[in-house]
Protein backbone atom coordinates (compact mmCIF):
# COMPACT_ATOMS: atom_id res chain seq x y z
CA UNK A 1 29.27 94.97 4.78
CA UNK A 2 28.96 93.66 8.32
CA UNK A 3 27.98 90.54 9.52
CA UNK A 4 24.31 91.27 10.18
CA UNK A 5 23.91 93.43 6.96
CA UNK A 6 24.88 90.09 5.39
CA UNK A 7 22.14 87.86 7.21
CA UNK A 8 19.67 90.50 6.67
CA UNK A 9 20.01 90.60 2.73
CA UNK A 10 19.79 86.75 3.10
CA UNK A 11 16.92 86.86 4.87
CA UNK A 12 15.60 89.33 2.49
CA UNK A 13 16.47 87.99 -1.00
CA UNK A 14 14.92 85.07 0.40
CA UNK A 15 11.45 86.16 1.02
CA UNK A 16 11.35 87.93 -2.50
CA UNK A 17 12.36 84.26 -4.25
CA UNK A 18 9.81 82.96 -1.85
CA UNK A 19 7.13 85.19 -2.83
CA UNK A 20 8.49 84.50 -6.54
CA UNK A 21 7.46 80.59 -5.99
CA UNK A 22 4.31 81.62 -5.06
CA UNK A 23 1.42 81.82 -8.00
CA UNK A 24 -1.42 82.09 -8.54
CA UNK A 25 -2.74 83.76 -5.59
CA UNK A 26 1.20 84.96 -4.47
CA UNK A 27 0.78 87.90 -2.38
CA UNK A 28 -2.70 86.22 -0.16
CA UNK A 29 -0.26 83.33 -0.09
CA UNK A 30 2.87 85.71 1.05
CA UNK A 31 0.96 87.20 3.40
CA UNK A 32 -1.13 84.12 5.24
CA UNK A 33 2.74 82.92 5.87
CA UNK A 34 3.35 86.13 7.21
CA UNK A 35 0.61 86.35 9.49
CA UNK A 36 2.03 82.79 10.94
CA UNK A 37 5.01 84.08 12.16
CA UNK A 38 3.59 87.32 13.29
CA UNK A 39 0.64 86.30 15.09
CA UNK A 40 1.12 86.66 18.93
CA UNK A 41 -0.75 83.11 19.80
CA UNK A 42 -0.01 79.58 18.65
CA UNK A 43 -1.52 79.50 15.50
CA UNK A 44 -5.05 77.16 16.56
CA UNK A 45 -7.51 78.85 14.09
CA UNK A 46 -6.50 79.69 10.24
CA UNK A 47 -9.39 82.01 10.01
CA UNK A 48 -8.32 84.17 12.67
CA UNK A 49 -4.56 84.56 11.21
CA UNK A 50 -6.79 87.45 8.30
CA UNK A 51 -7.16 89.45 12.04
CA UNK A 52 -3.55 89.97 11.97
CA UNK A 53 -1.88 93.33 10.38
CA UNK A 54 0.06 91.14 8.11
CA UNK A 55 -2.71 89.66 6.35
CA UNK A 56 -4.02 92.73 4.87
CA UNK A 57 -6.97 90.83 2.93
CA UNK A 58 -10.54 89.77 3.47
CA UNK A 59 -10.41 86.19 5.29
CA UNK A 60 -12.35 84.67 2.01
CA UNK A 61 -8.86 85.27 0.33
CA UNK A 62 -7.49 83.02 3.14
CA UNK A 63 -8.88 79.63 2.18
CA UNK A 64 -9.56 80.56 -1.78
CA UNK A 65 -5.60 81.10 -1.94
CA UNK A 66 -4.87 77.73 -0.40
CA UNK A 67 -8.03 76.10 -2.32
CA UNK A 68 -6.72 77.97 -5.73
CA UNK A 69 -3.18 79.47 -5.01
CA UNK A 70 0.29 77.84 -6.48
CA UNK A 71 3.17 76.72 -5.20
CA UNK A 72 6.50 76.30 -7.28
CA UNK A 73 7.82 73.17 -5.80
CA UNK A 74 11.29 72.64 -7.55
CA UNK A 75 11.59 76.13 -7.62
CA UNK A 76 11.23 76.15 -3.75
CA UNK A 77 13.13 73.28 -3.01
CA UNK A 78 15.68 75.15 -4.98
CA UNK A 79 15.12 78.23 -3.06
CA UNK A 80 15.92 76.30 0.74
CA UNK A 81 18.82 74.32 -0.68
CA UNK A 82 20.47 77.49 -1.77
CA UNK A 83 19.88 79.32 2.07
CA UNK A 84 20.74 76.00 3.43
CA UNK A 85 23.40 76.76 6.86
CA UNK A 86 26.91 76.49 4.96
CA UNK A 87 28.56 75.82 8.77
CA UNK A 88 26.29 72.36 9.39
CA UNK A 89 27.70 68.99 8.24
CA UNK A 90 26.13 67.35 5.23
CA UNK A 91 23.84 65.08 7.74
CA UNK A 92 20.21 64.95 6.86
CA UNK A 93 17.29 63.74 8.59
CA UNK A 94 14.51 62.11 7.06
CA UNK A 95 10.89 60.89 8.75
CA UNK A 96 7.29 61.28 8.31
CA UNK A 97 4.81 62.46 10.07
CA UNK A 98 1.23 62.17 10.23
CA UNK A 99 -1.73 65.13 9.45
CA UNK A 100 -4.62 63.28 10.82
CA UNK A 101 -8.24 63.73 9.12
CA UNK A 102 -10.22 61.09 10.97
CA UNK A 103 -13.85 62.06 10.39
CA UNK A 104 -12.72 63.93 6.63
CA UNK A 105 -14.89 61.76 4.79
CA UNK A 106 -14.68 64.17 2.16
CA UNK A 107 -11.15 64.80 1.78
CA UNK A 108 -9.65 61.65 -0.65
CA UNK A 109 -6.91 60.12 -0.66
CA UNK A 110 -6.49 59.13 3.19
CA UNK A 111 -4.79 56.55 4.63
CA UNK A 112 -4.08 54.34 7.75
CA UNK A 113 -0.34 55.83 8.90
CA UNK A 114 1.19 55.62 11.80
CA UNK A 115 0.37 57.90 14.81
CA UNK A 116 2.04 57.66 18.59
CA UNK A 117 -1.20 60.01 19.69
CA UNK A 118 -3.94 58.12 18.10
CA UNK A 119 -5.16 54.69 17.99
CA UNK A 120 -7.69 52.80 16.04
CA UNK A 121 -8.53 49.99 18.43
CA UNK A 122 -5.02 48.51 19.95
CA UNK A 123 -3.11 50.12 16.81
CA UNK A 124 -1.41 52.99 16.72
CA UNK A 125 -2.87 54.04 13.75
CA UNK A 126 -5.22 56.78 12.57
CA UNK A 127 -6.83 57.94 8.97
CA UNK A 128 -4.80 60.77 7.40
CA UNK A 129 -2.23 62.53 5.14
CA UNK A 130 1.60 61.41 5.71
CA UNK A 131 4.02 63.62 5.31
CA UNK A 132 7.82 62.81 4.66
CA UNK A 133 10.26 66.03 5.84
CA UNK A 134 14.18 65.97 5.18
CA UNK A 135 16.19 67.88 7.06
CA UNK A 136 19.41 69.16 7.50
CA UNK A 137 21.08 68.89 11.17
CA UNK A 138 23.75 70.56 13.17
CA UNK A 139 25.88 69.42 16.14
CA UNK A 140 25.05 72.36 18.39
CA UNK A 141 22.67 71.37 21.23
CA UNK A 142 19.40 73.03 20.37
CA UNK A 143 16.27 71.92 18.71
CA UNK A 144 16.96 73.79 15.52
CA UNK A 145 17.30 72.15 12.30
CA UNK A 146 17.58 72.85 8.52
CA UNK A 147 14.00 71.45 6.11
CA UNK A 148 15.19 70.93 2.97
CA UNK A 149 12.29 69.24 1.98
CA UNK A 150 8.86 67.80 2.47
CA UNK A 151 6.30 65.20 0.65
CA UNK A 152 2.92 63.78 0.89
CA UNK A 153 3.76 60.12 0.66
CA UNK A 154 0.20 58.81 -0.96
CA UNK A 155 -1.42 55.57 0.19
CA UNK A 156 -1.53 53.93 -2.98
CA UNK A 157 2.34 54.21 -3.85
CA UNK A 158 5.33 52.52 -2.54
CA UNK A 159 6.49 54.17 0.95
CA UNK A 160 10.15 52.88 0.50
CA UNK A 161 10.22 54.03 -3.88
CA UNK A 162 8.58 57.22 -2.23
CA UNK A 163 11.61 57.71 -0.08
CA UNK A 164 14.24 56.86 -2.31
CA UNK A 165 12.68 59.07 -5.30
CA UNK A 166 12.53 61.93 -2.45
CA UNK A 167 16.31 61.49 -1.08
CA UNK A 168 17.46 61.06 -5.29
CA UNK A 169 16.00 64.31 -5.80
CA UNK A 170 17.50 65.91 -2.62
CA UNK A 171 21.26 64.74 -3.70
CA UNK A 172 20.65 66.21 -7.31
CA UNK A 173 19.84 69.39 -6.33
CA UNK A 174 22.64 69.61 -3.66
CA UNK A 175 24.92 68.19 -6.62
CA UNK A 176 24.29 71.49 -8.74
CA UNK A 177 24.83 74.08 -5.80
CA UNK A 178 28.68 73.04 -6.27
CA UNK A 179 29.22 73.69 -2.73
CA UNK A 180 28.51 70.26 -0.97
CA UNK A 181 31.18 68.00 -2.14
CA UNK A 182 31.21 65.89 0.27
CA UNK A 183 28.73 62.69 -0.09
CA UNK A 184 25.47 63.43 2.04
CA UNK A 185 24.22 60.93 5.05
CA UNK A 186 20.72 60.77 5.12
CA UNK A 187 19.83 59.42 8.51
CA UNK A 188 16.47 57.15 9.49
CA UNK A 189 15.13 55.77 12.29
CA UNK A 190 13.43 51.84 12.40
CA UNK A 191 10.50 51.45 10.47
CA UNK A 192 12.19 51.84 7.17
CA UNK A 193 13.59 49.31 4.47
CA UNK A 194 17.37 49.88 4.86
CA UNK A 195 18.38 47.15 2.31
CA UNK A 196 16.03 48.06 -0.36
CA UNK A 197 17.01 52.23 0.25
CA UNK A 198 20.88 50.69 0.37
CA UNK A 199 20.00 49.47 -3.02
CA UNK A 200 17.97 52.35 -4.56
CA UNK A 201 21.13 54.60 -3.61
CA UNK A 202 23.87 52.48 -5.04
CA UNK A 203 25.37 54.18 -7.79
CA UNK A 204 24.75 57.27 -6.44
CA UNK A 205 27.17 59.60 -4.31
CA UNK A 206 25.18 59.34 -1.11
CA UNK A 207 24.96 57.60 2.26
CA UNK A 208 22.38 55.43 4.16
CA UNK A 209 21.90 55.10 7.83
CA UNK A 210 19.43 53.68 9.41
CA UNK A 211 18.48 52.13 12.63
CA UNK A 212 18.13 48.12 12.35
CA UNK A 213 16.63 45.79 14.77
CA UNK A 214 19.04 43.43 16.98
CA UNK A 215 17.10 40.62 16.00
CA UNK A 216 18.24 40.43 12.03
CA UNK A 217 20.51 38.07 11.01
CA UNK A 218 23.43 38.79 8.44
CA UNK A 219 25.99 36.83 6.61
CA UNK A 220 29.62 37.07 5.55
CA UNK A 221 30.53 36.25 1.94
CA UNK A 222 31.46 32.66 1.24
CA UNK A 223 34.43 30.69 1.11
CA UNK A 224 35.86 30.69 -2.83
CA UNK A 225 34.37 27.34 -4.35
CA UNK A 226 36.65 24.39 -4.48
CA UNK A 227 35.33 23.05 -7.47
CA UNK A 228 33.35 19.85 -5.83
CA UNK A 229 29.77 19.13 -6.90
CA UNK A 230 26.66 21.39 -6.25
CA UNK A 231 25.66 24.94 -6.58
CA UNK A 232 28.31 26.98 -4.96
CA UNK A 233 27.05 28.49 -1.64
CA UNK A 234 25.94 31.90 -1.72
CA UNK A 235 26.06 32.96 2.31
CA UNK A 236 29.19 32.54 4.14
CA UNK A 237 28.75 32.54 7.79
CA UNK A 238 26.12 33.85 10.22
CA UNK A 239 26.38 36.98 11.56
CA UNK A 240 23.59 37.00 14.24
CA UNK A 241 23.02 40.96 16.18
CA UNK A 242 21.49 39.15 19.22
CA UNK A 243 24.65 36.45 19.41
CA UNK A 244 27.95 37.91 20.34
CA UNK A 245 29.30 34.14 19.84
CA UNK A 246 28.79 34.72 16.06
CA UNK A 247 30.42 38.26 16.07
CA UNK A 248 33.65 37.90 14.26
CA UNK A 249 36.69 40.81 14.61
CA UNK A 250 35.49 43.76 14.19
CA UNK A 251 37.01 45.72 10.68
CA UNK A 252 37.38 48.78 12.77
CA UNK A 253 36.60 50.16 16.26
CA UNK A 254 36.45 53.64 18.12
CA UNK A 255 35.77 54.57 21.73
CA UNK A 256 35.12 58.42 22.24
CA UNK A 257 33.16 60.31 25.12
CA UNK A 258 30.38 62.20 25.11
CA UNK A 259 28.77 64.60 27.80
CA UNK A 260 25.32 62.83 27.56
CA UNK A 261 25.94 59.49 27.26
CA UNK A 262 29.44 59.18 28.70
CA UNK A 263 31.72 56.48 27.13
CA UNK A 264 31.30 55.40 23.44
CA UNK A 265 32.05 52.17 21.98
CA UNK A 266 31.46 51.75 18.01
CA UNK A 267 32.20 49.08 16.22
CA UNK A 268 31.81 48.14 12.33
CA UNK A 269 31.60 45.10 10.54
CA UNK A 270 32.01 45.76 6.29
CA UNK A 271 30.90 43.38 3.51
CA UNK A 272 27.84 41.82 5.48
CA UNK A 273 24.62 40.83 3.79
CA UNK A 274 21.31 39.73 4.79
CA UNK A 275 19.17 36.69 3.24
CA UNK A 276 16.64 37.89 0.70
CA UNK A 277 13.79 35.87 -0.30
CA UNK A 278 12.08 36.43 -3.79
CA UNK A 279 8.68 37.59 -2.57
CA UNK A 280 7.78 41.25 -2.60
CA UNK A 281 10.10 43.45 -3.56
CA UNK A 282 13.14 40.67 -4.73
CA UNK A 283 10.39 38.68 -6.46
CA UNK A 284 12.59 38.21 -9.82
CA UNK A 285 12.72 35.08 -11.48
CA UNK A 286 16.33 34.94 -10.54
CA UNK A 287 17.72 34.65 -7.30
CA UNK A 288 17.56 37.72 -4.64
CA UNK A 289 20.21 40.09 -5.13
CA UNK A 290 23.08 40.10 -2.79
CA UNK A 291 23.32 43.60 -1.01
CA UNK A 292 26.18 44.14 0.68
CA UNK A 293 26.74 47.24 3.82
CA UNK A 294 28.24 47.65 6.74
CA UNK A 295 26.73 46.87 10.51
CA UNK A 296 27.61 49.24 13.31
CA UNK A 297 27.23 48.85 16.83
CA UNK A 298 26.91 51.47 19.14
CA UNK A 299 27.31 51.38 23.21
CA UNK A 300 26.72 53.95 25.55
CA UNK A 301 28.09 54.30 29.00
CA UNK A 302 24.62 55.41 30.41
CA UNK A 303 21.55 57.42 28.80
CA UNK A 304 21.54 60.87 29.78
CA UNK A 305 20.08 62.28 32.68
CA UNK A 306 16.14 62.33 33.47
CA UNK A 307 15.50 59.44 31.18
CA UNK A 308 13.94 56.84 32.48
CA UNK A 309 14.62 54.63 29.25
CA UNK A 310 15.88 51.32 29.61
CA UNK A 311 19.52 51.27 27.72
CA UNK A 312 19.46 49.62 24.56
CA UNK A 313 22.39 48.44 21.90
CA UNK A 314 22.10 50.43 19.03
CA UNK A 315 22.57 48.74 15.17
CA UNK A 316 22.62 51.05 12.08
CA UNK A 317 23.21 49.65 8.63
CA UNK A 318 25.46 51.84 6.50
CA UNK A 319 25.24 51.46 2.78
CA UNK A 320 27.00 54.06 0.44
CA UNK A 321 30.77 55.02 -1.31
CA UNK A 322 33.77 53.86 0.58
CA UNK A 323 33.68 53.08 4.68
CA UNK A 324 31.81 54.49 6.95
CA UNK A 325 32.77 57.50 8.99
CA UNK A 326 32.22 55.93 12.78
CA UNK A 327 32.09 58.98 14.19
CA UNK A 328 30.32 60.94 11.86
CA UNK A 329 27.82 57.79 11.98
CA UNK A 330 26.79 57.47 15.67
CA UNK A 331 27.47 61.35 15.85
CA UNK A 332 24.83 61.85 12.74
CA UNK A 333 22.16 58.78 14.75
CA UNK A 334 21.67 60.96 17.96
CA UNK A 335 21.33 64.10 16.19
CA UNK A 336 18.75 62.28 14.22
CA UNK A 337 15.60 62.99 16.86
CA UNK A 338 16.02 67.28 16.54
CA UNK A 339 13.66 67.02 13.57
CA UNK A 340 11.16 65.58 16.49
CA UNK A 341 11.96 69.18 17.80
CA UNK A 342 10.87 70.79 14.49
CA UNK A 343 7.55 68.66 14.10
CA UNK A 344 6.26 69.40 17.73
CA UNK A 345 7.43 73.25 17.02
CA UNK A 346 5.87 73.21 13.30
CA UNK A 347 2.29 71.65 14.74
CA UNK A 348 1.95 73.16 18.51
CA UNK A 349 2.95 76.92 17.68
CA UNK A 350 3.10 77.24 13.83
CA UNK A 351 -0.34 74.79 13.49
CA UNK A 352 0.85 72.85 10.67
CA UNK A 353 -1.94 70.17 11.12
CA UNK A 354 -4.29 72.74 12.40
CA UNK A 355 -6.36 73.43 9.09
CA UNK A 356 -9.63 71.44 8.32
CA UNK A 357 -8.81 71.27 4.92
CA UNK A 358 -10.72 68.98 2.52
CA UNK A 359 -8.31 68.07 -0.25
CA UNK A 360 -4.78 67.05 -0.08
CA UNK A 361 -3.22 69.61 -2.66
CA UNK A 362 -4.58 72.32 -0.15
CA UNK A 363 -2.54 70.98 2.62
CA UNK A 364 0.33 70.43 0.65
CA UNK A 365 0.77 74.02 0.06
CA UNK A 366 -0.30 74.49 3.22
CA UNK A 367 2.94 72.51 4.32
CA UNK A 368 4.84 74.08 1.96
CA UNK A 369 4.25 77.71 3.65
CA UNK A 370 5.08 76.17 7.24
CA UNK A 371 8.71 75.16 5.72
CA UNK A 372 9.21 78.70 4.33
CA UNK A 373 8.04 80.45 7.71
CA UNK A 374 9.91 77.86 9.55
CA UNK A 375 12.92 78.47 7.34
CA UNK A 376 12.81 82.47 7.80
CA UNK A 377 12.70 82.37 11.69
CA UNK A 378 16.31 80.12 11.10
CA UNK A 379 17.34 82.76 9.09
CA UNK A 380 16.36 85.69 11.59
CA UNK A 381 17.95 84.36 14.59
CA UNK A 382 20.69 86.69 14.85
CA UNK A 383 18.64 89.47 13.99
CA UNK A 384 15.57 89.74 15.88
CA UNK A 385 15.46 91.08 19.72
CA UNK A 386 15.21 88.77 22.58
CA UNK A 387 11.47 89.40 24.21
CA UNK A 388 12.27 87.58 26.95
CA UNK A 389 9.64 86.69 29.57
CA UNK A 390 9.97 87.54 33.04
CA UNK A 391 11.17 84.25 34.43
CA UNK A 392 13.51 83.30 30.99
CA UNK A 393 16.83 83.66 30.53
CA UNK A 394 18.88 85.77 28.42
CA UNK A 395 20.54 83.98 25.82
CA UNK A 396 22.84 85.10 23.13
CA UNK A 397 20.94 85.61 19.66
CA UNK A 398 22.33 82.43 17.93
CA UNK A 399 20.95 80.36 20.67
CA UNK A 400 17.36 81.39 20.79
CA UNK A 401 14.66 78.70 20.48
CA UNK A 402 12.31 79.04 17.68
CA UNK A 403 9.51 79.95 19.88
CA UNK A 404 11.46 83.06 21.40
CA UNK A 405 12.99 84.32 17.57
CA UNK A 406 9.20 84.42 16.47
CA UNK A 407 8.25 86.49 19.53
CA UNK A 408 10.45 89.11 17.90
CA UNK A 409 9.60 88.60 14.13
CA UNK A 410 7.10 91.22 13.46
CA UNK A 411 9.05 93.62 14.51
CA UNK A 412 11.83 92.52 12.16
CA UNK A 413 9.17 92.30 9.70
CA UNK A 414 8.75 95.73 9.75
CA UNK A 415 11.50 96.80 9.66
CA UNK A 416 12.41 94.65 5.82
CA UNK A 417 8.87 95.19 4.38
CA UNK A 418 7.21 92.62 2.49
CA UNK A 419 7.37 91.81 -1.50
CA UNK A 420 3.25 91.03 -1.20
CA UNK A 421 1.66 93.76 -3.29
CA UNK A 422 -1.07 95.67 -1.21
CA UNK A 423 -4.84 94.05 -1.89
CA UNK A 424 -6.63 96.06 -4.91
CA UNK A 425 -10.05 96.03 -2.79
CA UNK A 426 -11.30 96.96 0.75
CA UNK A 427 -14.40 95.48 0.71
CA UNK A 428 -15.57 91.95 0.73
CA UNK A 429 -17.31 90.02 -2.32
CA UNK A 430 -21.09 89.74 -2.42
CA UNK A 431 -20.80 86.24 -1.59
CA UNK A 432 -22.88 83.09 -2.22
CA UNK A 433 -26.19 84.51 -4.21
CA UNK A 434 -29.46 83.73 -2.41
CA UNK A 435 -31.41 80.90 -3.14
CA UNK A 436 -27.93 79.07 -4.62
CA UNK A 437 -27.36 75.42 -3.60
CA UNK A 438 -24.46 73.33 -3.55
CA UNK A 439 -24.65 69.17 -4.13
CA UNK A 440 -23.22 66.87 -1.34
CA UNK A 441 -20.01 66.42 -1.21
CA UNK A 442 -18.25 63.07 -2.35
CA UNK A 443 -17.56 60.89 0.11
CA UNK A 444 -14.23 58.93 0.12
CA UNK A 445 -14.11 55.59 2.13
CA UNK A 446 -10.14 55.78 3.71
CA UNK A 447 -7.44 53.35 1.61
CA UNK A 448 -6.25 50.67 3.73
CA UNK A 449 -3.62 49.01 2.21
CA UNK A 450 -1.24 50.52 -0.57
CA UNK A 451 -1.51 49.51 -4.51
């Protein structure tokens, strides 16, 4: 069996475990994902995805199989870690993103999350559904990356339990595919606890890095007591990321060169720890934990070209088994913004946040059909033709954007078939009897601060 033969039996056996996951309502389920990656347009209008061939149902199916339809989560999540690229390095992305619903006053369970395209007065903030992807990501320069993953983090829980529950789950299931045996670095960008997820993961054969602020303050463990008087100190000396007079020898260094950002210095410092006070989360009636990790500092040569960024020194805090791998670590950081690449792809062309749907467990399977259409046009890269436009480029077939290996997907498509069973009727229902009535909706008022 050739190469191709291979990735086409992949792709294949894929879409009939996918279509597996999906119940009740499976095959108007199949088929609306279909329809997403065969439609011609951008995807800005749900109801006009039953137009397409693929979606070979009435469009009343459309929204009843997202209102009443099923999705197999573990079974799915199964499903992408097992078609997971075996070639990329165990480095996975994590971040959230936002589905805004401002004027849903229906739909429950909204929250204020973060949004860099809205604002509620000078905040960036706007009422809506949150959405934490992981992915997995490769070292080739594209935008392409690997979702492994995906959760509605809920207003009234715990953002940083949310996360660690979510990455716990991810390293289980990549523990039983007996293939990744190497521990897996989970990469986050500022905004995120990195002590607290340090501490949720220790134990557990994983790595942390994330992106720290150059304003924290760390400490060294202290001096053995000499046995005078008084509580024995429990911070040895300060380790400021804004003082290079407090910086002490570095445990290891490494300078390396890269095309973008031309010389690389990375440094590491092991065994540091911050101060914890016992409000919040350390609010014990003992005295805050001591969490030790390692800080890393990254400096570039320049930024690459066309940015007109001001350079800044990069700090990550590594937490996890053994030392850190430097340049895995700074390596793994700038490879961390291609799942950027997969939210704008996911929302301008697949319309991930394009539905008006009222309740959240309708978007959630919503989301979780965007991952599986996302995850067969990765699949179909080497397989589908290049319809180039006039004024593109040819490219070879591994190296085609996700925009251009979904211009050739329904032709693939035809060529595998589909697992959907055809529809038993041709004709719509009778609808809504005349005369019928429905109550107001409830109205939800949006939750503005977590539980």
């Amino acid at each position: 069996m050739g190469h191709l033969d291979e990735v086409t039996t992949e792709l294949i056996n894929f879409r009939r475990s996918l279509h597996q996951c999906l119940n009740p309502w499976g095959d108007a389920l199949f088929e609306l994902c279909d329809a997403v990656l065969c439609s011609p347009h951008r995807v800005d209008s749900v109801p006009a995805l039953s137009l397409e061939p693929e979606f070979r149902r009435s469009h009343g199916s459309l929204y009843k199989a997202l209102d009443s339809g099923g999705v197999d989560e573990e079974r799915l999540r199964r499903l992408l870690v097992d078609h997971r690229p075996r070639g990329w390095p165990p480095v996975f992305a994590l971040d959230a993103s936002t589905w805004a619903r401002r004027d849903a006053e229906t739909s429950p369970e909204r929250g204020f999350h973060y949004s860099a395209s809205h604002h509620s007065g000078a905040h960036p903030i706007v009422p809506g559904w949150s959405f934490q992807w992981i992915s997995q990501l490769d070292w080739t320069h594209d935008s392409w990356t690997a979702p492994m993953d995906a959760r509605r983090i809920k207003p009234t829980e715990n953002a940083t339990d949310a996360t660690i529950s979510q990455v716990l789950r991810l390293v289980g299931e990549l523990s039983n595919a007996h293939d990744c045996t190497a521990a897996p670095l989970f990469v986050l960008d500022a905004g995120y606890d990195p002590i607290a997820i340090g501490d949720g993961l220790s134990g557990v054969h994983a790595q942390a890095l994330v992106r720290i602020s150059s304003k924290r303050v760390f400490h060294s463990d202290p001096a053995p007591p000499s046995g005078g008087r008084g509580r024995p100190a429990r911070h040895g000396a300060r380790f400021a990321l804004s003082s290079p007079a407090t910086w002490t020898t570095p445990d290891a260094e490494l300078n390396s060169h890269d095309p973008r950002y031309g010389s690389l210095n990375v440094q590491v410092w092991h065994g540091l720890h911050p101060k914890l006070t016992t409000q919040g989360r350390w609010g014990t009636s003992g005295p805050a934990p001591i969490i030790r990790g390692s800080v890393i500092h990254v400096d570039v040569e320049h930024l690459p070209q066309r940015s007109t960024g001001v350079k800044k020194t990069l700090w990550l805090w590594w937490s996890g088994p053994g030392e850190p791998d430097l340049d895995l670590c700074w390596r793994a950081y700038l490879r961390r913004f291609d799942i950027e690449h997969t939210y704008r792809f996911v929302k301008n062309t697949l319309g991930w946040t394009t539905p008006a749907l009222r309740t959240p467990e309708q978007a959630e399977r919503w989301t979780w059909l965007v991952v599986a259409a996302y995850t067969q046009l990765r699949l179909a890269r080497e397989l589908v033709d290049d319809m180039r436009l006039p004024w593109e480029k040819r490219r070879h077939p591994s190296r085609m954007s996700p925009v251009r290996v979904r211009r050739g997907f329904p032709r693939l498509r035809a060529r595998i078939g589909t697992p959907a069973h055809p529809p038993k009727f041709h004709k719509p229902g009778p609808g809504r009897p005349k005369g019928t009535t429905k109550p107001p909706r409830t109205r939800y008022p949006v939750i503005k601060k977590a539980a």
